[in-house]
C-alpha atoms as a PDB file:
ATOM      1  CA  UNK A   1      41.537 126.219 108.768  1.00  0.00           C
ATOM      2  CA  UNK A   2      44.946 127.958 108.251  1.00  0.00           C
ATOM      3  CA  UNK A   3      43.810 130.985 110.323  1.00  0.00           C
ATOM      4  CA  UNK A   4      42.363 128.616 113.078  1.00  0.00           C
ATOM      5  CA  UNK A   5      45.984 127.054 112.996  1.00  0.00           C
ATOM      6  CA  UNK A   6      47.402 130.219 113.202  1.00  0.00           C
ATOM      7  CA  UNK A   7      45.764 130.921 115.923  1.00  0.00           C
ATOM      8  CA  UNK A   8      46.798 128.296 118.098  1.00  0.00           C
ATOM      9  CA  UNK A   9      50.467 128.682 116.974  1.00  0.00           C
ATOM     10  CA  UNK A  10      50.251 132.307 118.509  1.00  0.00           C
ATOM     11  CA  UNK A  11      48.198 131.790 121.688  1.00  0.00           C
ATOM     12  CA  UNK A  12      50.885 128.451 122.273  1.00  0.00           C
ATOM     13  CA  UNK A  13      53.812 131.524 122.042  1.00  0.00           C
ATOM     14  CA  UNK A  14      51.962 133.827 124.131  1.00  0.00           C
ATOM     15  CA  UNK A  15      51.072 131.275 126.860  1.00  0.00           C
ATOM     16  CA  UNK A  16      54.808 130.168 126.714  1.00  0.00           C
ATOM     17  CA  UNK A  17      56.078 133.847 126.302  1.00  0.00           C
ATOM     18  CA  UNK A  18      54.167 134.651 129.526  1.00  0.00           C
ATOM     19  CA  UNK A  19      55.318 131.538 131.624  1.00  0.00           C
ATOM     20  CA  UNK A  20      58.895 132.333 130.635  1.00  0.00           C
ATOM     21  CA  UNK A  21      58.410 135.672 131.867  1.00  0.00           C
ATOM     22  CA  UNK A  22      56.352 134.937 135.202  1.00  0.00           C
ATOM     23  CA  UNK A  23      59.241 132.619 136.039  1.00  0.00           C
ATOM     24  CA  UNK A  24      61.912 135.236 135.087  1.00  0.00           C
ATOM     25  CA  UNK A  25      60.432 137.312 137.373  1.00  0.00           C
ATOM     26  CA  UNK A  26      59.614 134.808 140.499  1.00  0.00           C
ATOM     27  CA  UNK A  27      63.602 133.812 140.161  1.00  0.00           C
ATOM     28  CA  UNK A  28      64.905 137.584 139.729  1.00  0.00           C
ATOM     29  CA  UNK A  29      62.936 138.340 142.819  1.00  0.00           C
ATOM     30  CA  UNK A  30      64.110 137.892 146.499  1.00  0.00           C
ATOM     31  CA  UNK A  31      60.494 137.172 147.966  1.00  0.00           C
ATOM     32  CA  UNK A  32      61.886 136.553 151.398  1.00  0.00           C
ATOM     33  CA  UNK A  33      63.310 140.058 152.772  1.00  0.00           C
ATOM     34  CA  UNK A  34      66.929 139.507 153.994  1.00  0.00           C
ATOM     35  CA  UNK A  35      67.071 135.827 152.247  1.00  0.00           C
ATOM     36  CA  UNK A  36      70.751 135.005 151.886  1.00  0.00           C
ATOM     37  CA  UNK A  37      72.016 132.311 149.899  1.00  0.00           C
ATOM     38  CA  UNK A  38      72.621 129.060 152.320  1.00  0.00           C
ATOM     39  CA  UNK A  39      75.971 128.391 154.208  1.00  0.00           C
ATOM     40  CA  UNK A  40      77.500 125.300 153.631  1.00  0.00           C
ATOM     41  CA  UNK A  41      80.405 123.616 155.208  1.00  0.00           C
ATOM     42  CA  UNK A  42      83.234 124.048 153.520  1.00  0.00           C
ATOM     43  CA  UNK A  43      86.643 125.357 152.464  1.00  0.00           C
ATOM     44  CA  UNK A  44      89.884 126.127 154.652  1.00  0.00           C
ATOM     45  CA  UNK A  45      89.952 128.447 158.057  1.00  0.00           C
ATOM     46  CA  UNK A  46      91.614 129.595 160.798  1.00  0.00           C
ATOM     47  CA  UNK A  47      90.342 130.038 164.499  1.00  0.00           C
ATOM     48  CA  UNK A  48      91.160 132.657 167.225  1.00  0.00           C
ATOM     49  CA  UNK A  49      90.455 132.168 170.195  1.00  0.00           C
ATOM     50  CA  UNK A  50      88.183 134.899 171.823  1.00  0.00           C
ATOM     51  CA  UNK A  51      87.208 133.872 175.175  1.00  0.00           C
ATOM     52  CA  UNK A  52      88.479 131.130 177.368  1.00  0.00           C
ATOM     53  CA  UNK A  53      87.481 129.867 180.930  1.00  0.00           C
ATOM     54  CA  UNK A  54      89.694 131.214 183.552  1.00  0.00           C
ATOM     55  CA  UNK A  55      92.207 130.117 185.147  1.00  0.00           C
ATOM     56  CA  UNK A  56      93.622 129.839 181.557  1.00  0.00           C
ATOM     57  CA  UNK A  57      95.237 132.625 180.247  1.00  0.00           C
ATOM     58  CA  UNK A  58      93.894 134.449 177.419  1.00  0.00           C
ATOM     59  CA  UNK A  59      96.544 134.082 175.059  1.00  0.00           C
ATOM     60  CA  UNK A  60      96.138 133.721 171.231  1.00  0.00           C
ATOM     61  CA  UNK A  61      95.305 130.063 170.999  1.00  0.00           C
ATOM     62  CA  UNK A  62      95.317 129.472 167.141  1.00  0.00           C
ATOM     63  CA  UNK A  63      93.943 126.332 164.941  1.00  0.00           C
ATOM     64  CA  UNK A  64      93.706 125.607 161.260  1.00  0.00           C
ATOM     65  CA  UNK A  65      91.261 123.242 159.630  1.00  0.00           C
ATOM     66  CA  UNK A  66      90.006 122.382 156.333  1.00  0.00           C
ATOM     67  CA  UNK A  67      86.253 120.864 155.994  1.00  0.00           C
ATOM     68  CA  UNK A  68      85.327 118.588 153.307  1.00  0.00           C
ATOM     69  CA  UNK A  69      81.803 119.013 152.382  1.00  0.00           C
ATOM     70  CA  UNK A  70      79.570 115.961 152.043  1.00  0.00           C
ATOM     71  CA  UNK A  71      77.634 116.295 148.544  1.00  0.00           C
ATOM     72  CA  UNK A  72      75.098 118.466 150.721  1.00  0.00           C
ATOM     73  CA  UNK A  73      77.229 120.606 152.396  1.00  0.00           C
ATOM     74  CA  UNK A  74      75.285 120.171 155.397  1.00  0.00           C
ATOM     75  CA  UNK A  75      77.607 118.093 156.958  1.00  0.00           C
ATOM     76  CA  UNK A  76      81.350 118.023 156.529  1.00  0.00           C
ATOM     77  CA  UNK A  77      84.570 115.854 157.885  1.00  0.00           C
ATOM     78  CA  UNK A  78      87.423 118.147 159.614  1.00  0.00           C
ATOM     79  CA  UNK A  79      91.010 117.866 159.719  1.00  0.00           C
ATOM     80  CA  UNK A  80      92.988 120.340 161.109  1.00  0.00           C
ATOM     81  CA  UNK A  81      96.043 121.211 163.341  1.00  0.00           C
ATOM     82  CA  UNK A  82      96.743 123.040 166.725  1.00  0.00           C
ATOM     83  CA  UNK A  83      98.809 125.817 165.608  1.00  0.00           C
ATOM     84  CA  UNK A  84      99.121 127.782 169.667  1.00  0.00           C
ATOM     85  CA  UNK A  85      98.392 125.523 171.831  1.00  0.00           C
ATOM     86  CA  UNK A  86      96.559 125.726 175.289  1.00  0.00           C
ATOM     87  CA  UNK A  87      99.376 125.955 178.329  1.00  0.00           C
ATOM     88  CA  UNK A  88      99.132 122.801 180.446  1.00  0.00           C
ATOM     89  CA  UNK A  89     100.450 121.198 183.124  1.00  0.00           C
ATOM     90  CA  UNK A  90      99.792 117.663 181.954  1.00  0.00           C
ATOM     91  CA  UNK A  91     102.733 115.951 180.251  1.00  0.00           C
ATOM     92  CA  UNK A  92     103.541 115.290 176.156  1.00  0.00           C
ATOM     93  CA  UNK A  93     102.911 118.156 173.390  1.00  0.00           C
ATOM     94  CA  UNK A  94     100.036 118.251 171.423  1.00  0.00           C
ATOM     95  CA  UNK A  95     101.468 115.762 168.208  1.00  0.00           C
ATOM     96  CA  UNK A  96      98.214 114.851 166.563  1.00  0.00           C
ATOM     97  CA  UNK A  97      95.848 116.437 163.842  1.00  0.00           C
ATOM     98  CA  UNK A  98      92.191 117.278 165.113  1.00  0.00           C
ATOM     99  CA  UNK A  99      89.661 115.107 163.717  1.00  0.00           C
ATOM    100  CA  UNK A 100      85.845 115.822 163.722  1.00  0.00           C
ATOM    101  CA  UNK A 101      82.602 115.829 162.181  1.00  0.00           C
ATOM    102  CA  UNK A 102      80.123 119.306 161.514  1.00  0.00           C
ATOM    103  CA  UNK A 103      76.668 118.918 161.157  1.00  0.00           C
ATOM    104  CA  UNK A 104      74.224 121.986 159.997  1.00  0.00           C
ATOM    105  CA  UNK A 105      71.688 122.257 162.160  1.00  0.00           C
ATOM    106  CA  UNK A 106      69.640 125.360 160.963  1.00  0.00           C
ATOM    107  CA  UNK A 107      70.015 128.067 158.072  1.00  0.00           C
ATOM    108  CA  UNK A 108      73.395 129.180 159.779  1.00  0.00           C
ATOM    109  CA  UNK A 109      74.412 127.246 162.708  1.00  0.00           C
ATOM    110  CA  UNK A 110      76.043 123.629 163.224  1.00  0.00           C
ATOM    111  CA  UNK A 111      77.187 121.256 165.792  1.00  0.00           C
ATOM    112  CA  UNK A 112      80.762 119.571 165.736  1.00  0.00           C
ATOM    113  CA  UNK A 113      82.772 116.767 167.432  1.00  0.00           C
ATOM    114  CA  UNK A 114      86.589 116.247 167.607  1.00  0.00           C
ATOM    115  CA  UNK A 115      89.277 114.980 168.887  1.00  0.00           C
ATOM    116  CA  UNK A 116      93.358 115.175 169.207  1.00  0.00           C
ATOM    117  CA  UNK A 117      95.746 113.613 171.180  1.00  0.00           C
ATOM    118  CA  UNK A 118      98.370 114.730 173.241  1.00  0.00           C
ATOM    119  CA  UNK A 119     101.471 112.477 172.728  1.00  0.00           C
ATOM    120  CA  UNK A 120     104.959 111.972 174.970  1.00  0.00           C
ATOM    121  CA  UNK A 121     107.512 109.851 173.734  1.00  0.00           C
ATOM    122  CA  UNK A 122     108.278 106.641 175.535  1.00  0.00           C
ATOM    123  CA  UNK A 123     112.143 106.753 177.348  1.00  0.00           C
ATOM    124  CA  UNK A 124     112.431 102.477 176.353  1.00  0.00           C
ATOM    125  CA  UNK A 125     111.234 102.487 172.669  1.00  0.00           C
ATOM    126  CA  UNK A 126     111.344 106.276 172.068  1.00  0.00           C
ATOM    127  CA  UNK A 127     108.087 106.285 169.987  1.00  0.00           C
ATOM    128  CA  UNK A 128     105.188 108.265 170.526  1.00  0.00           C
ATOM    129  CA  UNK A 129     102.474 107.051 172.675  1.00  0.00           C
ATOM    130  CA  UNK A 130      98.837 108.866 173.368  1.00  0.00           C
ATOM    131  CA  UNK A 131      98.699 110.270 177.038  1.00  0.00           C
ATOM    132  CA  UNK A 132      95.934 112.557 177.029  1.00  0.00           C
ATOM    133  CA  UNK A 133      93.270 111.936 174.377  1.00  0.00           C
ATOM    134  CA  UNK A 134      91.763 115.454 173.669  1.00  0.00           C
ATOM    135  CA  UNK A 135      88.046 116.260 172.975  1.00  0.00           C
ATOM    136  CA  UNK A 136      86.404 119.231 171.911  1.00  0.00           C
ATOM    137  CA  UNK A 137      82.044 119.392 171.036  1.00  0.00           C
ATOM    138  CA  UNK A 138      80.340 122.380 170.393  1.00  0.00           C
ATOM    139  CA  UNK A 139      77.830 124.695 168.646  1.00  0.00           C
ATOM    140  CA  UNK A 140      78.718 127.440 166.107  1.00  0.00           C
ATOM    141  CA  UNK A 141      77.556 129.754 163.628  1.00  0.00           C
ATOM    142  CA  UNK A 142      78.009 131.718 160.400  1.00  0.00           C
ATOM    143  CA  UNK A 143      78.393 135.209 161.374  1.00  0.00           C
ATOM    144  CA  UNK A 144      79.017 136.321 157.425  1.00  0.00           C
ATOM    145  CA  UNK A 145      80.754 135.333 154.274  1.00  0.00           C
ATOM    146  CA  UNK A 146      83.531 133.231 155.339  1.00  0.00           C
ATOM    147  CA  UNK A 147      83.226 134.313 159.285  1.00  0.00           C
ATOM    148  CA  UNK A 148      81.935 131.839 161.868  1.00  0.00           C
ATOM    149  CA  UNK A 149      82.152 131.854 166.055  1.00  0.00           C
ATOM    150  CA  UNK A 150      82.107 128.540 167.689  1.00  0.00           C
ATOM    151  CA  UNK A 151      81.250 128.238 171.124  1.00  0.00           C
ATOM    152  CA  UNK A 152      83.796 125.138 172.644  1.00  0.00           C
ATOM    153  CA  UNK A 153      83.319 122.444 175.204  1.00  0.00           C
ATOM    154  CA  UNK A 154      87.193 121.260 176.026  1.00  0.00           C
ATOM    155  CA  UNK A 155      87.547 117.557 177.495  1.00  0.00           C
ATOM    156  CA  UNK A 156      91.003 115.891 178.329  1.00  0.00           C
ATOM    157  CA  UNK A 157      91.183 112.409 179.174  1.00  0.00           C
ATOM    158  CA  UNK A 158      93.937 110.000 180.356  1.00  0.00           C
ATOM    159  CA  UNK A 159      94.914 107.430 177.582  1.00  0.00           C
ATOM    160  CA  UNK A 160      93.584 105.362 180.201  1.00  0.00           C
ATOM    161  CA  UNK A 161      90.122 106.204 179.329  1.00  0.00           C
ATOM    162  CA  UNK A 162      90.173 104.057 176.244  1.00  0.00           C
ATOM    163  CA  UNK A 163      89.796 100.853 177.926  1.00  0.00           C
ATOM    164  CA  UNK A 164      88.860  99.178 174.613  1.00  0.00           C
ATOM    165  CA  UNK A 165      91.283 100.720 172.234  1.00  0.00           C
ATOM    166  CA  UNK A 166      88.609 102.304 169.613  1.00  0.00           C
ATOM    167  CA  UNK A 167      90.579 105.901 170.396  1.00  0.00           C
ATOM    168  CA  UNK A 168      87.705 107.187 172.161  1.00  0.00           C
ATOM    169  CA  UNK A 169      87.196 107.912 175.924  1.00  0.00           C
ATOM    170  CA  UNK A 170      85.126 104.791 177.280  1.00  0.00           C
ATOM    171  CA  UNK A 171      81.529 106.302 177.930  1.00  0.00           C
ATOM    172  CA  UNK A 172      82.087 105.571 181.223  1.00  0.00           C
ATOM    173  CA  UNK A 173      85.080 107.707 181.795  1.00  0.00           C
ATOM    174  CA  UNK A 174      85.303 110.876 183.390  1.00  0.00           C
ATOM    175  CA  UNK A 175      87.217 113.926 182.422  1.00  0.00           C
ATOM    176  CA  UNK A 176      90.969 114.912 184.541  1.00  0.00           C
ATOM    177  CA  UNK A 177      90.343 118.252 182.998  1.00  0.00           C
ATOM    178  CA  UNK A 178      86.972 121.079 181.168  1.00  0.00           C
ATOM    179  CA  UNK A 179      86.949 123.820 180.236  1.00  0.00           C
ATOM    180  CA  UNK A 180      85.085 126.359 177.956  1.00  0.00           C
ATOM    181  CA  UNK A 181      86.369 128.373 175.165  1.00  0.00           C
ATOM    182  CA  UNK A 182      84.802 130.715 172.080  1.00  0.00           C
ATOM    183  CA  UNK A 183      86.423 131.578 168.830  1.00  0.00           C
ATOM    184  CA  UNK A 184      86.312 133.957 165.713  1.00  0.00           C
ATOM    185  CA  UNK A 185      86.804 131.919 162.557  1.00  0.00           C
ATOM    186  CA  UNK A 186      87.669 133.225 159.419  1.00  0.00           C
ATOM    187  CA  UNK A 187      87.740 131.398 155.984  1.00  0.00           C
ATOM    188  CA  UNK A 188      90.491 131.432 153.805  1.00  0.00           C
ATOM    189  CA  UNK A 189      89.745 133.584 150.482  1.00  0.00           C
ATOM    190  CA  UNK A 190      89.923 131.830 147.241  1.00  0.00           C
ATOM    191  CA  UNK A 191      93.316 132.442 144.849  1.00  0.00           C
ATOM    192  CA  UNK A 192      90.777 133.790 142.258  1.00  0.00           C
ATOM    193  CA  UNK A 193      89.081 136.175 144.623  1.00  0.00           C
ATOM    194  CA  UNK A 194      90.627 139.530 145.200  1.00  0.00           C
END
């Protein structure tokens, strides 16, 4: 009986000993050649423009932004600020952050929505008011660690546009001004990274 008990004990350990080591193995392995781990949304970066549609003047067009990850990080909230803006002849200065929303749609590429307003103040109350509500949609991708390239869709409206006040262009409303722009993003390295 205590050899027969015995003998369970060990087969039990061995069984276990060569689970444990099966799974060692499956994790320590990369089964899928060139698997990288998964981009999320996230973190603080800075975008260069590359390209631009002409007649605009390649110039270097510069935004920051910092996107805050839902618990996924396949989507993500965006907040950021024109830092060079794009040379216009409508009226007002850019005086708004951007707003937006990112969405993953594949192992490394997304789709995003924003907005920003241009502002102008007014000559009786001299407080800002919106003139130009700004819009920006695109596609991008993760090129790398901390490296992305968007591809841009630029839409300026009058304030106009927002018949019903939501801060939105009306869907009804058409564009005074496109155009198309690409950018180089890079992320913002980590204090504890060197």
């Amino acid at each position: 009986m205590f050899n027969r008990r015995k003998r369970v004990i060990m087969t039990a350990l061995l069984a276990a000993a060569a689970v444990f080591v099966v799974f060692t193995q499956i994790g320590a392995s990369n089964p899928v050649k060139g698997a990288c781990k998964a981009y999320k949304l996230e973190g603080a970066w800075i975008a260069k423009v590359t390209s631009i549609d002409d007649p605009i003047p390649l110039y270097p067009y510069q935004w920051s932004y910092v996107l805050a990850p839902d618990a996924s990080g396949r989507g993500a909230t965006l907040h950021g600020s024109i830092d060079v803006g794009f040379p216009s002849d409508m009226p007002g200065s850019l005086g708004s952050p951007i707003i937006g929303e990112l969405v993953m749609t594949g192992h490394d590429t997304f789709a995003f929505n924003s907005y920003f307003y241009v502002m102008m103040p007014n000559p009786n109350t001299l407080i800002d008011e919106i003139v130009i509500i700004g819009r920006s949609y695109g596609e991008g991708r993760f090129t790398g660690p901390g490296k992305l390239e968007n591809t841009y869709h630029f839409e300026y409206y009058l304030a106009s546009a927002d018949v019903d006040g939501d801060g939105l262009p009306d869907p009804t409303s058409e564009p005074i001004q496109t155009f198309d722009a690409t950018s180089s993003d890079t992320r913002i390295p980590s204090p504890l990274l060197k």
